[in-house]
N, C-alpha and C. Protein backbone atom coordinates (compact mmCIF):
# COMPACT_ATOMS: atom_id res chain seq x y z
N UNK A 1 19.35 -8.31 -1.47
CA UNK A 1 20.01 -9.55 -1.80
C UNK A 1 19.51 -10.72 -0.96
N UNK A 2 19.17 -10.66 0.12
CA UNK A 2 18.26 -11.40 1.03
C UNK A 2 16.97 -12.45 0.93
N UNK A 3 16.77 -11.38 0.06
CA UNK A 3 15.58 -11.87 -0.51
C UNK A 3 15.24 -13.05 -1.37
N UNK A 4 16.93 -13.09 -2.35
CA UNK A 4 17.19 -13.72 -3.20
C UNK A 4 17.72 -15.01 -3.25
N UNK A 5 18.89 -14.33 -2.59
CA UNK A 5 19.03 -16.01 -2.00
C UNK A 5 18.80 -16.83 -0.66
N UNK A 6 18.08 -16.20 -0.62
CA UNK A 6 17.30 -16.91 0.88
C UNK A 6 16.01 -17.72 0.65
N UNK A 7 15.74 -18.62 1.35
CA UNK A 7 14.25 -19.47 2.11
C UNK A 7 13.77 -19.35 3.54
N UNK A 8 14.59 -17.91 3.46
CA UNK A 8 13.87 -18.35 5.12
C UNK A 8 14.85 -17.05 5.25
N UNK A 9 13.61 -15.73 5.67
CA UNK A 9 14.76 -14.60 6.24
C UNK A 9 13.95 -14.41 7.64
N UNK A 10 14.71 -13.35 8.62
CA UNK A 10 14.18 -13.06 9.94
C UNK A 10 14.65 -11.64 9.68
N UNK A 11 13.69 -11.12 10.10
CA UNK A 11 13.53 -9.71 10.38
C UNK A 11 13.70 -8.94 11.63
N UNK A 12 14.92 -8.62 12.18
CA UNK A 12 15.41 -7.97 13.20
C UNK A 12 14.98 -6.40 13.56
N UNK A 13 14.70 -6.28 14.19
CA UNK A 13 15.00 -4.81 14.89
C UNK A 13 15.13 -4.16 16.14
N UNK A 14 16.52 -3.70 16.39
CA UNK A 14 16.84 -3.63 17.73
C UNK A 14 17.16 -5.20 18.42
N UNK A 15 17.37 -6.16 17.71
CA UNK A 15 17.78 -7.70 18.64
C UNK A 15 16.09 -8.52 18.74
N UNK A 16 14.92 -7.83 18.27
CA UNK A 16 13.86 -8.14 18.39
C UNK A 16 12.86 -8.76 17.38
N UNK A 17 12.37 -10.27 16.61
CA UNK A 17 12.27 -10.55 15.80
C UNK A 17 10.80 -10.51 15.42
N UNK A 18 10.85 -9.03 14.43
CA UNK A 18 9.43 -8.73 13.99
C UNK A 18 8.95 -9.42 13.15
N UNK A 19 9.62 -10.42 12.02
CA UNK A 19 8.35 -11.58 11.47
C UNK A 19 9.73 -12.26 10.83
N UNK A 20 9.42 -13.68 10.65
CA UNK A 20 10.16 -14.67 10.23
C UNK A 20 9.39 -15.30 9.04
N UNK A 21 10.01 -16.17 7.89
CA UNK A 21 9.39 -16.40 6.86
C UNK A 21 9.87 -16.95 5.28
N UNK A 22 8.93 -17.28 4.85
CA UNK A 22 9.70 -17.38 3.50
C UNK A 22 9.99 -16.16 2.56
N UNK A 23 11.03 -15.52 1.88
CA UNK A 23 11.12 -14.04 1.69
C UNK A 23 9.67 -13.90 0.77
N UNK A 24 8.97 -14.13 0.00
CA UNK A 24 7.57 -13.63 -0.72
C UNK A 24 7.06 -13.79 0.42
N UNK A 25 6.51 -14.41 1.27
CA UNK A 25 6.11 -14.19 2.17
C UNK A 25 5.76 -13.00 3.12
N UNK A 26 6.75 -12.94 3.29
CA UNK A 26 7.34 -11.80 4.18
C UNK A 26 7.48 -10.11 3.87
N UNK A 27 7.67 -10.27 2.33
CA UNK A 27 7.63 -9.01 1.48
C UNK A 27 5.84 -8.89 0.87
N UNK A 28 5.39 -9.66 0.70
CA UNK A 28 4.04 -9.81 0.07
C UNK A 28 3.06 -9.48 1.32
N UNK A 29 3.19 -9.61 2.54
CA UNK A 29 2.63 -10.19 3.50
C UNK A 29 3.34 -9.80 5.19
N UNK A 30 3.61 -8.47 5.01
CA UNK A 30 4.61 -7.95 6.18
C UNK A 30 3.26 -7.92 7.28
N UNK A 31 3.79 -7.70 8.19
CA UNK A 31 2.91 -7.84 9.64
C UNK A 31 3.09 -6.63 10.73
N UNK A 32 4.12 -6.11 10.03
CA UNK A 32 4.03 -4.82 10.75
C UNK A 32 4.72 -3.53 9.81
N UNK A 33 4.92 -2.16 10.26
CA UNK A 33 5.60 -0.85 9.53
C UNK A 33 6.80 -1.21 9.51
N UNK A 34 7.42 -1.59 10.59
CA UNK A 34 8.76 -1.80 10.42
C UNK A 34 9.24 -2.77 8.99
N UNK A 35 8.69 -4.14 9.12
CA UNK A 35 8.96 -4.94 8.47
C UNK A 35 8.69 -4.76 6.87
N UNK A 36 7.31 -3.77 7.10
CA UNK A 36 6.94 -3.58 5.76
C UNK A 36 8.22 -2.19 5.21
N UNK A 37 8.34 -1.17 5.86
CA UNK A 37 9.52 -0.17 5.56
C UNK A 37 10.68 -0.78 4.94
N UNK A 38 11.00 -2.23 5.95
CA UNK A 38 12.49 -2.21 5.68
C UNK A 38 12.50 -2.99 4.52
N UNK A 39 11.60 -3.78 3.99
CA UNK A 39 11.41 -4.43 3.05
C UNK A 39 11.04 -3.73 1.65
N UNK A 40 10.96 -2.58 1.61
CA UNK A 40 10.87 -2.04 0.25
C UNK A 40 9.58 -1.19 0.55
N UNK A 41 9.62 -0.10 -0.65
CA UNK A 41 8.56 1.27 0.04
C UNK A 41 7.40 0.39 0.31
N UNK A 42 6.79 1.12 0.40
CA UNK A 42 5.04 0.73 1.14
C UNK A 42 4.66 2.08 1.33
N UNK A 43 3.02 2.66 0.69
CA UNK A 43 1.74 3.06 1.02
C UNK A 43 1.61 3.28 3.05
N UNK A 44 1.69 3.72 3.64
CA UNK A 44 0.63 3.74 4.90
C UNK A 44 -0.28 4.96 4.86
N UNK A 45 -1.10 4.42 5.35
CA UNK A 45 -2.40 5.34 5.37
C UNK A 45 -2.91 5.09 6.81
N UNK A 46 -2.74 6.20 7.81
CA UNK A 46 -3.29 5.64 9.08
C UNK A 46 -4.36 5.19 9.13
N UNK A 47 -4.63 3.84 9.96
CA UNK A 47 -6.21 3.73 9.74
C UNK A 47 -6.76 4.04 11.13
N UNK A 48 -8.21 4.58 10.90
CA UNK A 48 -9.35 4.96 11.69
C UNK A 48 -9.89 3.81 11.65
N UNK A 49 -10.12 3.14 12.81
CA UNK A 49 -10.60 1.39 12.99
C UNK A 49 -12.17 2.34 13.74
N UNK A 50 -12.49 2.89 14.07
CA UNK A 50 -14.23 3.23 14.19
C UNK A 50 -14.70 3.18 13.28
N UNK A 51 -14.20 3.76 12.44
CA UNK A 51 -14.79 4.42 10.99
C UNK A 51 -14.65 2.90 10.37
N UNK A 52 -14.24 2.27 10.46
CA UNK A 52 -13.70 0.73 9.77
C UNK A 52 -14.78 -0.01 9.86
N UNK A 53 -15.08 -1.13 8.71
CA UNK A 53 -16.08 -2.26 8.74
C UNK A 53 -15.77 -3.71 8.90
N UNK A 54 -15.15 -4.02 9.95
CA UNK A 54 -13.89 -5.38 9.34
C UNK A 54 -14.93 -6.30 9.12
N UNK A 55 -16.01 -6.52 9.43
CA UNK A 55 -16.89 -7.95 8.60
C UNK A 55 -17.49 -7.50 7.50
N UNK A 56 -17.24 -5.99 7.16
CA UNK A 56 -18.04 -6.42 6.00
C UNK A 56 -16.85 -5.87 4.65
N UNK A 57 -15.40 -6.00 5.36
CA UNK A 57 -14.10 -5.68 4.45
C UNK A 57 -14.07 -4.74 4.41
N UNK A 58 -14.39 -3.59 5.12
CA UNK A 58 -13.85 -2.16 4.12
C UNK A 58 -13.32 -1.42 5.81
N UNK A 59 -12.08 -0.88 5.09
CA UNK A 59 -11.02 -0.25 6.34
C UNK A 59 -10.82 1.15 5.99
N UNK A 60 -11.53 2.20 6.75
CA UNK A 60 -11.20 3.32 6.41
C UNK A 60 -10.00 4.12 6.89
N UNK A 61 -9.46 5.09 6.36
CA UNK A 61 -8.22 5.71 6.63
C UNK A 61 -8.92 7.13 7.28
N UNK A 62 -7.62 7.63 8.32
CA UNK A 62 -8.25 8.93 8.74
C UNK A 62 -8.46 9.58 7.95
N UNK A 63 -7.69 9.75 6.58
CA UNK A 63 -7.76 10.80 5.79
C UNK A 63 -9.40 10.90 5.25
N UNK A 64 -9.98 9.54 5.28
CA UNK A 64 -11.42 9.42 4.76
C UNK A 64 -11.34 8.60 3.65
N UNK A 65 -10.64 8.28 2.97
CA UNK A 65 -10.58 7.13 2.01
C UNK A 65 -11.04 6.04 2.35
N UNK A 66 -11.81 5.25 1.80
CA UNK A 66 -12.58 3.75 2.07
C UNK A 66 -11.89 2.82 1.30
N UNK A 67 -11.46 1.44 1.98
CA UNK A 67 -10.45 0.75 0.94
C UNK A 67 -11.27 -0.86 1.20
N UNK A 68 -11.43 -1.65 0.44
CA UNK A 68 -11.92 -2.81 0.05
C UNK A 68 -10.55 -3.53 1.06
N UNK A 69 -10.72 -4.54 1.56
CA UNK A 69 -9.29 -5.39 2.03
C UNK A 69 -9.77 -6.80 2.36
N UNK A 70 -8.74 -7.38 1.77
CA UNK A 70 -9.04 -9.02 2.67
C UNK A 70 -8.74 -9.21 3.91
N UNK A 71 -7.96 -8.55 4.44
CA UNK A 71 -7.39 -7.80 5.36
C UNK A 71 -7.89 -7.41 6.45
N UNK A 72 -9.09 -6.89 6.62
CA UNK A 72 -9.69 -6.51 7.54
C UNK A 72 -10.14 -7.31 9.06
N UNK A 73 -10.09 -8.63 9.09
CA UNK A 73 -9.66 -9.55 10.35
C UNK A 73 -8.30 -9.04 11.24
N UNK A 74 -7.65 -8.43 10.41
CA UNK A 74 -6.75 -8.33 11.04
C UNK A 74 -6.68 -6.36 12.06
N UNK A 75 -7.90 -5.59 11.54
CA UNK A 75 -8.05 -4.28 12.38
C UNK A 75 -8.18 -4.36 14.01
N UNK A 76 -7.79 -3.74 14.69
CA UNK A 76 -7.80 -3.78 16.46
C UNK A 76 -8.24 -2.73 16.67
N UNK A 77 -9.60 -2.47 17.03
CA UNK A 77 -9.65 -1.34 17.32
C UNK A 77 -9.26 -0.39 18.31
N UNK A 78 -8.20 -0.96 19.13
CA UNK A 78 -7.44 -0.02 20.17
C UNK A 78 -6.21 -0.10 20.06
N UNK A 79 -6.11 -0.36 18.64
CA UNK A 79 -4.25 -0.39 18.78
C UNK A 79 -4.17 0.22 17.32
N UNK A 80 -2.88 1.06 16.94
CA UNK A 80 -2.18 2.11 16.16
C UNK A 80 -2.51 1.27 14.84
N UNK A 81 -2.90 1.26 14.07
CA UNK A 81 -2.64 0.73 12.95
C UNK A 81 -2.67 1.27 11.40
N UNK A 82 -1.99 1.07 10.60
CA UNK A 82 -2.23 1.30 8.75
C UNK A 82 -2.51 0.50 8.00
N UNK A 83 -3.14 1.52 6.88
CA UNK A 83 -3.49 0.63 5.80
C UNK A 83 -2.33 0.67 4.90
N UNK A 84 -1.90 -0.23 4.37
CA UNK A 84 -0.59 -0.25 3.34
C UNK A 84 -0.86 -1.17 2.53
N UNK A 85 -0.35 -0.37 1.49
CA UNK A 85 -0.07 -1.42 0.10
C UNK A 85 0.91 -0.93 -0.55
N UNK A 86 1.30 -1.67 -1.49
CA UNK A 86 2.90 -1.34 -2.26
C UNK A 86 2.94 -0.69 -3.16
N UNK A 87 3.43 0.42 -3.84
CA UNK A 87 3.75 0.89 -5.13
C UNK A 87 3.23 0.54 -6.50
N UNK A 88 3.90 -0.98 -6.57
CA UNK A 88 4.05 -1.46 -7.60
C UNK A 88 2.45 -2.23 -7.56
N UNK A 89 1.62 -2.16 -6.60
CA UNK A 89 0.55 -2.93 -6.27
C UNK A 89 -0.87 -1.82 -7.24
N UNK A 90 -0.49 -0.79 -7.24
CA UNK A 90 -1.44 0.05 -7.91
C UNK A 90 -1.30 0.40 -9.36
N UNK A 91 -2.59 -0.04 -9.79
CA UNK A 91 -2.78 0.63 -11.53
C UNK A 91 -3.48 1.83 -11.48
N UNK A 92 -2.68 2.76 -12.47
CA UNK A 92 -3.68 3.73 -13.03
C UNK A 92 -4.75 3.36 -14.29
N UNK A 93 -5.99 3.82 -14.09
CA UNK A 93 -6.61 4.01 -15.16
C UNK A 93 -7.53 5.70 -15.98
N UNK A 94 -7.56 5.87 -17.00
CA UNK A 94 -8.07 6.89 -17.77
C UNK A 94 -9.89 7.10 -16.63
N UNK A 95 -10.64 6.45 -16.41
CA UNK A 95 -11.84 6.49 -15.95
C UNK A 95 -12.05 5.56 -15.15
N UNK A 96 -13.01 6.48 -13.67
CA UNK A 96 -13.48 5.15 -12.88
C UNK A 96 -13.48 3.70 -13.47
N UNK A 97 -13.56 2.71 -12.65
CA UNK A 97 -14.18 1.20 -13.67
C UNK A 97 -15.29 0.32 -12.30
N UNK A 98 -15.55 1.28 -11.88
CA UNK A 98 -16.61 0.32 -10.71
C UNK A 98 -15.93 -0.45 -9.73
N UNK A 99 -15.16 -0.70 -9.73
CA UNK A 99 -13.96 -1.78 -8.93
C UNK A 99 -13.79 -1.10 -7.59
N UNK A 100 -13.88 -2.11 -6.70
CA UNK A 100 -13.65 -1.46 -5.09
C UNK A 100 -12.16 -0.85 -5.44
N UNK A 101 -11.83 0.12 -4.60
CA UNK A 101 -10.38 0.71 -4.55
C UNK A 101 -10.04 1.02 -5.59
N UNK A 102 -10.77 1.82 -6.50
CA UNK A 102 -10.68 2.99 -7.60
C UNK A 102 -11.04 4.53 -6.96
N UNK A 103 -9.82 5.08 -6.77
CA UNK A 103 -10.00 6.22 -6.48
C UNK A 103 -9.63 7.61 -7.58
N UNK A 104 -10.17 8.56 -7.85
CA UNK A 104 -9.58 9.86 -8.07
C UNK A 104 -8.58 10.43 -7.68
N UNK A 105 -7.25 10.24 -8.17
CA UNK A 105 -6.31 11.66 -7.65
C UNK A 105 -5.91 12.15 -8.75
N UNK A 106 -5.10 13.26 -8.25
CA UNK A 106 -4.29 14.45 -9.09
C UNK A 106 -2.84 14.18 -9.04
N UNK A 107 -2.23 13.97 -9.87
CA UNK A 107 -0.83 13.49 -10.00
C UNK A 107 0.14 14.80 -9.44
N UNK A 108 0.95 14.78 -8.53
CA UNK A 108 1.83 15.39 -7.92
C UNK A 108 3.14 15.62 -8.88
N UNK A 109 3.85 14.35 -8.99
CA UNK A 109 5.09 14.64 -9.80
C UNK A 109 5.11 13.37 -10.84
N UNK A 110 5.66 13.15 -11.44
CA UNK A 110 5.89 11.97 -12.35
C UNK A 110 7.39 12.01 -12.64
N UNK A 111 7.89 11.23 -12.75
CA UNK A 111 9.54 10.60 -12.85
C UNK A 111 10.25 9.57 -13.37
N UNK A 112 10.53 9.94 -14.59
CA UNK A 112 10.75 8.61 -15.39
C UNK A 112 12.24 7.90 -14.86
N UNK A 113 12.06 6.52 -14.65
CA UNK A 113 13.14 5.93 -13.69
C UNK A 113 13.69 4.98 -14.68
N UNK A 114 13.84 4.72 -16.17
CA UNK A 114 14.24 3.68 -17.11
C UNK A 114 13.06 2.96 -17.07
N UNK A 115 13.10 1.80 -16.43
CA UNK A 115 11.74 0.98 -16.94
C UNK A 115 10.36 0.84 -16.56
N UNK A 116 10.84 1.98 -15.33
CA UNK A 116 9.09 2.85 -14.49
C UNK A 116 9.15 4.14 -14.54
N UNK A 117 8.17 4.13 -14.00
CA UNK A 117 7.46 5.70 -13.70
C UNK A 117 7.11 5.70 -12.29
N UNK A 118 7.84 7.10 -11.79
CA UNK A 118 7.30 7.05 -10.46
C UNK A 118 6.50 8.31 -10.30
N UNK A 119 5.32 7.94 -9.85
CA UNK A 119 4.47 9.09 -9.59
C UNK A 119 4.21 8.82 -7.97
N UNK A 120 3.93 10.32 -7.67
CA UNK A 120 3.49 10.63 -6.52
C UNK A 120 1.96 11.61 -6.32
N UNK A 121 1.00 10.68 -6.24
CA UNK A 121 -0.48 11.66 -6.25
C UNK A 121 -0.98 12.03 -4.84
N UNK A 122 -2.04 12.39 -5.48
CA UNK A 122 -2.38 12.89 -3.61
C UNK A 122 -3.98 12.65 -3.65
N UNK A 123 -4.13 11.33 -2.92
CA UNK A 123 -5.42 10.85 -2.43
C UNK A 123 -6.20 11.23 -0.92
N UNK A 124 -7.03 12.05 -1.15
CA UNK A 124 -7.52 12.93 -0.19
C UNK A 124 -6.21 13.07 0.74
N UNK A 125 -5.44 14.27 0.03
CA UNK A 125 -4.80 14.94 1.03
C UNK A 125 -3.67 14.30 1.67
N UNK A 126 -3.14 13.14 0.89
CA UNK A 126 -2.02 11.78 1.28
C UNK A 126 -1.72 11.96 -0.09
N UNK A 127 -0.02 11.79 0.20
CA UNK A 127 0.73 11.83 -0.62
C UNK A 127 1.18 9.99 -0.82
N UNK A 128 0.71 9.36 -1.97
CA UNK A 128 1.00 8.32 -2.51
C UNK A 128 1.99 7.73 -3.36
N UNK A 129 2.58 7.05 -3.57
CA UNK A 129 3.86 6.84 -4.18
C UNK A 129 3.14 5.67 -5.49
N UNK A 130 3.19 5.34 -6.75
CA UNK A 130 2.92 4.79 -7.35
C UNK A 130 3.79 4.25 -8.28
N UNK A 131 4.46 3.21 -9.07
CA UNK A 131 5.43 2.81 -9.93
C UNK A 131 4.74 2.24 -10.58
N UNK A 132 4.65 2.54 -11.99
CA UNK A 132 4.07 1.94 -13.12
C UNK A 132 5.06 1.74 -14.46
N UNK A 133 4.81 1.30 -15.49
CA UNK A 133 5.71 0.64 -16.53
C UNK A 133 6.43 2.33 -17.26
N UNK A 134 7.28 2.22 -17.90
CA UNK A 134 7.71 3.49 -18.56
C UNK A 134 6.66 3.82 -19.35
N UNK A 135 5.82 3.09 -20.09
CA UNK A 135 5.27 3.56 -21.26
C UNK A 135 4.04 3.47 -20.79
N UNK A 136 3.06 4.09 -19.91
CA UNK A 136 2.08 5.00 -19.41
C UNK A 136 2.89 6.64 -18.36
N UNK A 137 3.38 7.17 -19.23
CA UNK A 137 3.88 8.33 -18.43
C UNK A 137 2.11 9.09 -17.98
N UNK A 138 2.91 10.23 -17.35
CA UNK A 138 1.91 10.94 -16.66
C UNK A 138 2.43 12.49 -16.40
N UNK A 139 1.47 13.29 -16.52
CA UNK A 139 2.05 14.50 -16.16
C UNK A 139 1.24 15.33 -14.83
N UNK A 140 2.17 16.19 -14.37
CA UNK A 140 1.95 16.60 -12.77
C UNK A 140 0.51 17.48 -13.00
N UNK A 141 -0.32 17.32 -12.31
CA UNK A 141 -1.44 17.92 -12.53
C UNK A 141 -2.67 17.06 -13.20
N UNK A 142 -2.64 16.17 -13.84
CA UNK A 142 -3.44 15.12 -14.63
C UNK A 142 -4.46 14.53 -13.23
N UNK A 143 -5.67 14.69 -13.44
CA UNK A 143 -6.45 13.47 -13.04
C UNK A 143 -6.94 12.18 -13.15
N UNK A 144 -6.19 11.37 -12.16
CA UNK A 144 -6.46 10.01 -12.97
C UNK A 144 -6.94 9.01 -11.71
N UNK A 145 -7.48 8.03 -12.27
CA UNK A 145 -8.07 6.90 -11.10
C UNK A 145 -7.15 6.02 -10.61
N UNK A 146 -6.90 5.28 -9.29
CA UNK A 146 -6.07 4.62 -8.86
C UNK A 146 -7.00 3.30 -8.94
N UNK A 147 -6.18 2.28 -9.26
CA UNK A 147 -6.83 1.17 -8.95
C UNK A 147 -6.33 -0.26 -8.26
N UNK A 148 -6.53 -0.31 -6.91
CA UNK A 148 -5.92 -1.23 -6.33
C UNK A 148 -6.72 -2.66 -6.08
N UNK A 149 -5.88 -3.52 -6.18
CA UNK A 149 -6.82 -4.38 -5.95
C UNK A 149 -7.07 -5.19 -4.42
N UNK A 150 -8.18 -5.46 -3.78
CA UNK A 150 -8.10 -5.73 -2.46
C UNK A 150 -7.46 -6.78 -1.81
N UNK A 151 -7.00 -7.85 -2.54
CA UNK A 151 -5.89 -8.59 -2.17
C UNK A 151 -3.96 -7.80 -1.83
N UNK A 152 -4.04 -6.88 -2.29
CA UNK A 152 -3.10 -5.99 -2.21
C UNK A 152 -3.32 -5.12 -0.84
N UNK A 153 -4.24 -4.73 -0.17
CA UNK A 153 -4.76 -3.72 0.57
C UNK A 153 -4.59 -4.36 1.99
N UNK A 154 -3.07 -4.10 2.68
CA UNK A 154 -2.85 -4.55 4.08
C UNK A 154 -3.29 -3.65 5.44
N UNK A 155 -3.63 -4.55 6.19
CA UNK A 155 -3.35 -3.82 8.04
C UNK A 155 -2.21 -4.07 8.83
N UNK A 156 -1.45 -3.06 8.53
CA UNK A 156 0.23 -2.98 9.79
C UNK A 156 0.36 -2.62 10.94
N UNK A 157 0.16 -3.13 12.05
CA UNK A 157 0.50 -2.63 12.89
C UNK A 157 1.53 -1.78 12.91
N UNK A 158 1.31 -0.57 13.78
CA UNK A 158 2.30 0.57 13.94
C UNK A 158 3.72 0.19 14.20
């Protein structure tokens, strides 16, 4: 409800103010796990900042996944960090399409929620949460491509 009728929320935890903002802002654009958690699910994918390219955009996850990000100014390489993106931030498609952050997974569960679908796949070995419209269902076991787009593709501090 916060979200809604607000221009301006602050994000507490423990008496300690983890990001202040306009609410799209703030939900579009979290700055840390906490903020991004309490604000509605979120994707983390630990990231491996060695393995990471931040000038040339691409942030890899331990798991080994390579992700396109605008994002990548923001990797430290000595401090805890994830890659996150939102649920509702990922499309499935039937076949690769060349697009940075098209990946292969295998659909885990699928769950029809009224006007979504919640699937849960598993991208190298990470369990992903995905919400898509009711009318692309999916069934558990199906291989299908993820497709995120790199404006979607955040770095959270731990």
């Amino acid at each position: 409800e916060a979200l809604v009728i607000s221009d301006h929320v602050v994000v507490l935890n423990q008496g300690v103010i983890e990001q202040e903002g306009e609410p799209t802002e703030v939900y579009i654009r979290p700055r840390n796990r906490f903020t991004a958690e309490f604000l509605g699910r979120t994707n983390l994918l630990p990231l491996d900042a060695r393995s990471s390219e931040a000038a040339r955009g691409m942030a890899a996850a331990a798991s080994g996944a390579r992700f396109t990000s605008l994002d990548c100014s923001r990797i430290k390489p000595e401090a805890q960090q994830f890659i996150a993106f939102r649920p509702e931030n990922v499309a499935v498609a039937e076949a690769p399409t060349g697009d940075a952050n098209c990946f292969q997974v295998k659909v885990i569960s699928s769950q029809f929620l009224g006007p979504t679908t919640q699937l849960v796949v598993d991208l190298n070995g990470v369990a992903v949460l995905v919400m898509l419209p009711s009318n692309q269902p999916r069934r558990p076991g199906e291989a299908v491509y993820l497709k995120i787009d790199p404006c979607n593709v955040l770095m959270l501090d731990a």
